[in-house]
C-alpha atoms as a PDB file:
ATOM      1  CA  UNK A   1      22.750   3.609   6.395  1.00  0.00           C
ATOM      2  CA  UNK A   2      22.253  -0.114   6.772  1.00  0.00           C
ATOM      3  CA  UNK A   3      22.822  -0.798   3.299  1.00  0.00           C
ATOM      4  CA  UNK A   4      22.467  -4.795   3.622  1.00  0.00           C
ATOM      5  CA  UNK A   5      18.627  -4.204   4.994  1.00  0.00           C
ATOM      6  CA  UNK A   6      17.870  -1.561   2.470  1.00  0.00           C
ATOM      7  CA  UNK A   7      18.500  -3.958  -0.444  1.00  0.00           C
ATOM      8  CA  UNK A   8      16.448  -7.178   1.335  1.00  0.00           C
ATOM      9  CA  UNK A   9      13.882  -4.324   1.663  1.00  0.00           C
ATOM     10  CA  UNK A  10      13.904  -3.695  -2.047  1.00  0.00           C
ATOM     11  CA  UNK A  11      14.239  -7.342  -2.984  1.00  0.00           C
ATOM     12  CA  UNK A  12      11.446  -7.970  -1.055  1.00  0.00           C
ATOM     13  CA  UNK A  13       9.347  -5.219  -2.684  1.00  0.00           C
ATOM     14  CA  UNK A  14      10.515  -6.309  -6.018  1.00  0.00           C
ATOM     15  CA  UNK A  15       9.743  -9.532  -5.795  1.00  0.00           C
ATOM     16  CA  UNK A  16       5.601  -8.318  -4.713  1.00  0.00           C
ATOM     17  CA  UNK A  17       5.560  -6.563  -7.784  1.00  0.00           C
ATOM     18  CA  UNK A  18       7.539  -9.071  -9.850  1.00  0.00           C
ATOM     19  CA  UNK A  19       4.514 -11.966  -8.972  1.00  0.00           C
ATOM     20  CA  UNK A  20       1.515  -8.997  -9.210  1.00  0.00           C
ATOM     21  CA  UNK A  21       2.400  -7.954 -12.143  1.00  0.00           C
ATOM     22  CA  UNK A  22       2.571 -11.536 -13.892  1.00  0.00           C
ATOM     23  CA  UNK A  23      -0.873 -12.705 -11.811  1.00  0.00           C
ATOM     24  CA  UNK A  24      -2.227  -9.229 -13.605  1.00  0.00           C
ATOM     25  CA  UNK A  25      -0.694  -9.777 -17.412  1.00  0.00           C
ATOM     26  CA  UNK A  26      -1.887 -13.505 -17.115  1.00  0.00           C
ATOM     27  CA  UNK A  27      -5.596 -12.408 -15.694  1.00  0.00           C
ATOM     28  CA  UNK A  28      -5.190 -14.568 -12.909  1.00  0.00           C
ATOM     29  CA  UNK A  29      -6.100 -12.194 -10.301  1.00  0.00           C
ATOM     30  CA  UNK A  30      -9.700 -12.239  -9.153  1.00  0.00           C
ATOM     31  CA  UNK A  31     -12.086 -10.624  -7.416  1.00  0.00           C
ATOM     32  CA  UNK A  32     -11.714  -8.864  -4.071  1.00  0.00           C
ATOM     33  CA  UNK A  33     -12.563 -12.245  -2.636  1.00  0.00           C
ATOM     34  CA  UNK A  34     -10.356 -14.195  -4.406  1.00  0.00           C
ATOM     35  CA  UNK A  35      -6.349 -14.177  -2.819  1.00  0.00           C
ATOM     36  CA  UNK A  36      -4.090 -15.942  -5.299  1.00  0.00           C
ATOM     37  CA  UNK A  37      -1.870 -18.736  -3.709  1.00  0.00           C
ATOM     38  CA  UNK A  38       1.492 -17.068  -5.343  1.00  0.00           C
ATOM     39  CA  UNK A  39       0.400 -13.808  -4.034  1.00  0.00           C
ATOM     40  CA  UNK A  40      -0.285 -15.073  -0.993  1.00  0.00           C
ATOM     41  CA  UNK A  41       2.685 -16.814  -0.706  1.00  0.00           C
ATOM     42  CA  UNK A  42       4.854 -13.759  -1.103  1.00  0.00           C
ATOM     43  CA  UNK A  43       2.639 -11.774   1.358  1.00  0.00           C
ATOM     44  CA  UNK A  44       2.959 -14.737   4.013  1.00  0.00           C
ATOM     45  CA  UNK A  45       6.972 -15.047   3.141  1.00  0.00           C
ATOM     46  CA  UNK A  46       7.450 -10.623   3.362  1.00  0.00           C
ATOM     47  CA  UNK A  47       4.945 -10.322   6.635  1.00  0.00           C
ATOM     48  CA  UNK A  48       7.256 -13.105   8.450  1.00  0.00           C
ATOM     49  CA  UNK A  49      10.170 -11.258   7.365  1.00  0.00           C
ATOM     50  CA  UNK A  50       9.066  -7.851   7.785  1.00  0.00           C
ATOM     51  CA  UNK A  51       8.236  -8.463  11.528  1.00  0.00           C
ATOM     52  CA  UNK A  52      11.434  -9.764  12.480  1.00  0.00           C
ATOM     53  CA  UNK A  53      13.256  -6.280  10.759  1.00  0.00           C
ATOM     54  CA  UNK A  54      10.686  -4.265  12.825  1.00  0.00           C
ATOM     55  CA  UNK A  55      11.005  -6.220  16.034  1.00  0.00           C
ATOM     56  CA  UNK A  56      15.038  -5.866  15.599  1.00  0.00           C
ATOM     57  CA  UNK A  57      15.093  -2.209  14.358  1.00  0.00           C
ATOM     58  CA  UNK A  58      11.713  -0.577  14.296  1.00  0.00           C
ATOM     59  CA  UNK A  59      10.351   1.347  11.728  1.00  0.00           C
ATOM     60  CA  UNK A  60      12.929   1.163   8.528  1.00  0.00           C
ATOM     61  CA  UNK A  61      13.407   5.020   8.331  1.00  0.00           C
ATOM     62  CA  UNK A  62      14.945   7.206   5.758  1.00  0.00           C
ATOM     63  CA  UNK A  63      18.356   7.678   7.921  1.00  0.00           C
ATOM     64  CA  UNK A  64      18.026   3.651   8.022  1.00  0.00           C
ATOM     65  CA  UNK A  65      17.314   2.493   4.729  1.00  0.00           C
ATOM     66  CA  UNK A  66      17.176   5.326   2.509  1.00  0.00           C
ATOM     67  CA  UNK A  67      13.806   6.507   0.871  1.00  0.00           C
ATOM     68  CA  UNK A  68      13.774   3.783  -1.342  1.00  0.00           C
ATOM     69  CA  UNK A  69      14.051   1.381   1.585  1.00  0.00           C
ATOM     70  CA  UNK A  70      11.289   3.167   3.774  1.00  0.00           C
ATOM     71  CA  UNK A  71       8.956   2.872   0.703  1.00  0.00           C
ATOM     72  CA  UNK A  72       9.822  -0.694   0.373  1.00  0.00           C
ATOM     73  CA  UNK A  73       8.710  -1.567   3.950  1.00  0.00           C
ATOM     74  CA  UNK A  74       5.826   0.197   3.801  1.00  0.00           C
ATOM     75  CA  UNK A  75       4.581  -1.309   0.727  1.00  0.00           C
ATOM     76  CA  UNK A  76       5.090  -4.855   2.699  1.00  0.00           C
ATOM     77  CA  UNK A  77       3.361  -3.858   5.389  1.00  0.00           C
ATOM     78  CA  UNK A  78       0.243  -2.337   2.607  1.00  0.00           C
ATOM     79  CA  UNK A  79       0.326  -6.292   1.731  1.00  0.00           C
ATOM     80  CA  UNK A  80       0.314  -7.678   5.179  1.00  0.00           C
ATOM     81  CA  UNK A  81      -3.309  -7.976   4.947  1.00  0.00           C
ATOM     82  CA  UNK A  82      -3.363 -11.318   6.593  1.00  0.00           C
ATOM     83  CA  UNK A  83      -2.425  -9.936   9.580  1.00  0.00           C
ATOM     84  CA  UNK A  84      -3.889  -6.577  10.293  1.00  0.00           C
ATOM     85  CA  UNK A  85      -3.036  -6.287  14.357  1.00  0.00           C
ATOM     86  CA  UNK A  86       0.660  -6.267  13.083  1.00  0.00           C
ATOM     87  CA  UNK A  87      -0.944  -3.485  10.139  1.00  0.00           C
ATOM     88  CA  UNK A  88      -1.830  -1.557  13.219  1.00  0.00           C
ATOM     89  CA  UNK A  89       1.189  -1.971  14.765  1.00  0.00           C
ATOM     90  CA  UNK A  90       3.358  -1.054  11.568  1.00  0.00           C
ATOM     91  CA  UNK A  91       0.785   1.987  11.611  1.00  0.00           C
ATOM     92  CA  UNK A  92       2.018   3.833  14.846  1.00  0.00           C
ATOM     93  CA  UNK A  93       5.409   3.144  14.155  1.00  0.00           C
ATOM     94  CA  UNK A  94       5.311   4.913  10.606  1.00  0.00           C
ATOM     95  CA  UNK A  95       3.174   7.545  12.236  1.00  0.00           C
ATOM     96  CA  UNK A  96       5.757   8.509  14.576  1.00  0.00           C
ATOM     97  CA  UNK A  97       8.327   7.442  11.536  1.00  0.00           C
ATOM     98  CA  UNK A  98       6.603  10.386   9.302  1.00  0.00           C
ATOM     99  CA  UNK A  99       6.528  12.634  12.748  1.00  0.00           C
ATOM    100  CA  UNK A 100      10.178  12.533  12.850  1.00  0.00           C
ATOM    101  CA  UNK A 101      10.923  12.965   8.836  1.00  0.00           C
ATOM    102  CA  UNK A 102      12.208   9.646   8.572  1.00  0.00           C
ATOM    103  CA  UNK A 103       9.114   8.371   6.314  1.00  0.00           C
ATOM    104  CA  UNK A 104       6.981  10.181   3.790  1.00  0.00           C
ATOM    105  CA  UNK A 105       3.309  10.959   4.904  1.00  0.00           C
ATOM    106  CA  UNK A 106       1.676   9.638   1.819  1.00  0.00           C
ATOM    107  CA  UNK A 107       2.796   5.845   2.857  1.00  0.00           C
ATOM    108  CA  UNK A 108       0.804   6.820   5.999  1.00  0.00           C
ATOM    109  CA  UNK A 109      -2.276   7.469   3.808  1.00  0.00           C
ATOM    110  CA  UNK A 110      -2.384   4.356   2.156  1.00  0.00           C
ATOM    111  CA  UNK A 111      -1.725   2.669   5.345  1.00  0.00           C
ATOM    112  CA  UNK A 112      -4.516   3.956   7.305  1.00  0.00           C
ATOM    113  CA  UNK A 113      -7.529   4.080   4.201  1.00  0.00           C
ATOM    114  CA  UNK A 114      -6.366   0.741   3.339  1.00  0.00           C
ATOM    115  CA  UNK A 115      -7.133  -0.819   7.282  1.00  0.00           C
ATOM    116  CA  UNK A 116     -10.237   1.363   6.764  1.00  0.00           C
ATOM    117  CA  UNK A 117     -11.499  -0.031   4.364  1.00  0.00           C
ATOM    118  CA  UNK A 118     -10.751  -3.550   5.220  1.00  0.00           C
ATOM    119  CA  UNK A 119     -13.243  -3.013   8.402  1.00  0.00           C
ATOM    120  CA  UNK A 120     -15.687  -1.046   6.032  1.00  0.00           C
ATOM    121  CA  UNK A 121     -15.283   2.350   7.449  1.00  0.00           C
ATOM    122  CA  UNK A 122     -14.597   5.190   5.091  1.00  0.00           C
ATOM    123  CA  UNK A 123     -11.302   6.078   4.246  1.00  0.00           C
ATOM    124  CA  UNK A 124      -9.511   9.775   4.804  1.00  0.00           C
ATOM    125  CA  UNK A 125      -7.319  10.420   1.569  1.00  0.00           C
ATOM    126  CA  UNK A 126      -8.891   8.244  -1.062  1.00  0.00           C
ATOM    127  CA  UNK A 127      -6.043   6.338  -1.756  1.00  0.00           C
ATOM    128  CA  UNK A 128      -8.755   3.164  -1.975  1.00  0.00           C
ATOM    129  CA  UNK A 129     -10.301   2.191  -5.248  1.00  0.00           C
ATOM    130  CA  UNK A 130     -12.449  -0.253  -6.840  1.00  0.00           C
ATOM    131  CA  UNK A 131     -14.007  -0.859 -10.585  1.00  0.00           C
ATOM    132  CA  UNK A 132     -17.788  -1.450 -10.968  1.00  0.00           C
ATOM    133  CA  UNK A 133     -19.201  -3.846 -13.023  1.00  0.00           C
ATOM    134  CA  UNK A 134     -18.598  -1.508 -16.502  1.00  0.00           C
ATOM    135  CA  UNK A 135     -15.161  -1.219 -15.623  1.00  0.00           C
ATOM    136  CA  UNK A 136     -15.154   2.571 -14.340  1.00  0.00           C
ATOM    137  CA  UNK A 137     -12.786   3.470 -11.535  1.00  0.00           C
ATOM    138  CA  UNK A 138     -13.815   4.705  -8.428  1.00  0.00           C
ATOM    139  CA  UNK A 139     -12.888   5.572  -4.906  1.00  0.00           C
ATOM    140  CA  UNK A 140     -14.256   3.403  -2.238  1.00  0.00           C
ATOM    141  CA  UNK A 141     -16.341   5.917   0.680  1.00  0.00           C
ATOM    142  CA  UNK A 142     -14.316   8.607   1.681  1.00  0.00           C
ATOM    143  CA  UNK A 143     -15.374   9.914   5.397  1.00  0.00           C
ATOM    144  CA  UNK A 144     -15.017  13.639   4.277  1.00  0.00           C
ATOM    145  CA  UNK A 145     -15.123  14.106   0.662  1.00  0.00           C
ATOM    146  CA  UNK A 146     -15.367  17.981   0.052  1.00  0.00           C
ATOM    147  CA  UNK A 147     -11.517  17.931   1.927  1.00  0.00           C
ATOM    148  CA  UNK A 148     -10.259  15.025   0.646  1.00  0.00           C
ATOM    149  CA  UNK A 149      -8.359  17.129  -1.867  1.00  0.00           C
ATOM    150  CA  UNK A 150      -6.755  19.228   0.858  1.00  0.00           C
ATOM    151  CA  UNK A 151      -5.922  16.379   3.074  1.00  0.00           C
ATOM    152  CA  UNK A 152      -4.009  14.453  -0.221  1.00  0.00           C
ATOM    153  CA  UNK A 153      -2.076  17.716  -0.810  1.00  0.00           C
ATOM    154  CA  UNK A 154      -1.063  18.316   3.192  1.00  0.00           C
ATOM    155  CA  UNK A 155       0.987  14.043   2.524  1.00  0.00           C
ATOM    156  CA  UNK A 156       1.973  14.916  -1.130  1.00  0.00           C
ATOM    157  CA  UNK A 157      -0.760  13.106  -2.900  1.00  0.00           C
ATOM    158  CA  UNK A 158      -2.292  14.219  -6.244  1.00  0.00           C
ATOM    159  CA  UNK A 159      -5.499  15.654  -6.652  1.00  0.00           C
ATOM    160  CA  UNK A 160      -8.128  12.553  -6.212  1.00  0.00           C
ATOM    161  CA  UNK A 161      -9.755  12.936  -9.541  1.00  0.00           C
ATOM    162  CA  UNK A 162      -5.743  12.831 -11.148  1.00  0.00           C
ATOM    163  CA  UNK A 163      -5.488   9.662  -9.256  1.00  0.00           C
ATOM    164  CA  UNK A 164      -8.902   7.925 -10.401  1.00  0.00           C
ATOM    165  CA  UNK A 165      -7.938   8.666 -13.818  1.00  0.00           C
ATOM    166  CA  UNK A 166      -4.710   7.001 -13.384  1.00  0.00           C
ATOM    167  CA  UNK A 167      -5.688   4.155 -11.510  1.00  0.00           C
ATOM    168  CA  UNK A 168      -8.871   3.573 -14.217  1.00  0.00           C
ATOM    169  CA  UNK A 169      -6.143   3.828 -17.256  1.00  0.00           C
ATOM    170  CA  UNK A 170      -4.173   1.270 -15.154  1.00  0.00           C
ATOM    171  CA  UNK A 171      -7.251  -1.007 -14.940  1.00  0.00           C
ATOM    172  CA  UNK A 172      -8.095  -0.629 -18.510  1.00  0.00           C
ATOM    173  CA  UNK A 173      -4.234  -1.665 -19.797  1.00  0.00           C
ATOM    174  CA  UNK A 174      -4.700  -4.435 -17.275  1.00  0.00           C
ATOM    175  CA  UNK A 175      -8.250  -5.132 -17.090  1.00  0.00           C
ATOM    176  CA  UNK A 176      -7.920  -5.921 -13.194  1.00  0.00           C
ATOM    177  CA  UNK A 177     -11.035  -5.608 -10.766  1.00  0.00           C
ATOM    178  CA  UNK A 178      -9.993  -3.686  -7.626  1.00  0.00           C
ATOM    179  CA  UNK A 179      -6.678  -1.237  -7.110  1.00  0.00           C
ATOM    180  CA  UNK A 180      -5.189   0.583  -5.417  1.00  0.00           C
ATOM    181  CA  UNK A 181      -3.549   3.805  -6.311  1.00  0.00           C
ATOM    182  CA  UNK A 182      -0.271   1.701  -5.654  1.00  0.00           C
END
């Protein structure tokens, strides 16, 4: 295990949630349009970063970086939203990462509804959610609803309707506009 990487990994995972959590407890975060500068910043600082570990090692596995580490990188990569070709990329190398046990199958999910939803097509596992105007949590479009139970269970997700519930308590303790179930 490369123990050194693993803790950058979790530093810079910590330090995501460190700033989202603040911009969320000060209501600072806006709208889906709206990209705070700190946030941003982070992103910008953790996409630079996390495409130099990838070029060097590939995709931080389990037998790398531990689950904990794996997690990490995949939750930078979630946030690389500025730069979705390298999204795409990260995608195929988690794929095959999650192929080969060395990555868990929901960080998959996440990773593909999320670039699905950021070119408006609907999402496989429902991992995507937004509030409406009255505050009530819901799952953006979901390309096959009536499996989208079956699929969650096959990467180790909860049932949808456990996650919206979540995800809306979440929103009410933090009165944010749009989530995501992580």
């Amino acid at each position: 295990m490369n123990g050194p990487l693993r803790n950058e990994l979790l530093s810079m995972e910590a330090e995501d949630q460190r700033v989202l959590k603040e911009l969320v407890e000060r209501g600072e975060l806006g709208g889906p349009q709206t990209y705070h500068p700190r946030m941003k910043a982070v992103h910008e600082k953790n996409n630079a970063r996390i495409k130099a570990i990838i070029r060097e090692y590939g995709w931080p596995g389990f037998s790398m970086v531990g689950k904990e580490g794996s997690k990490a990188a995949w939750l930078i990569v979630q946030h690389a939203v500025l730069d979705t070709d390298f999204m795409e990329e990260a995608m195929i190398l988690l794929s095959r990462a999650v192929a080969n046990n060395e990555a868990e199958g929901w960080c998959l999910a996440y990773l593909q509804d999320r670039m699905l939803t950021m070119v408006g097509q609907p999402q496989i596992y429902g991992t995507q959610h937004d509030v409406d105007v009255n505050g009530v949590a819901y799952a953006l479009p979901i390309a096959n609803p009536d499996r989208v139970d079956v699929l969650r269970r096959e990467v180790g997700l909860e049932p949808l309707r456990e996650a919206t519930k979540r995800i809306q308590a979440r929103h009410n303790a933090a009165s944010g506009k749009r989530t995501s179930d992580r």
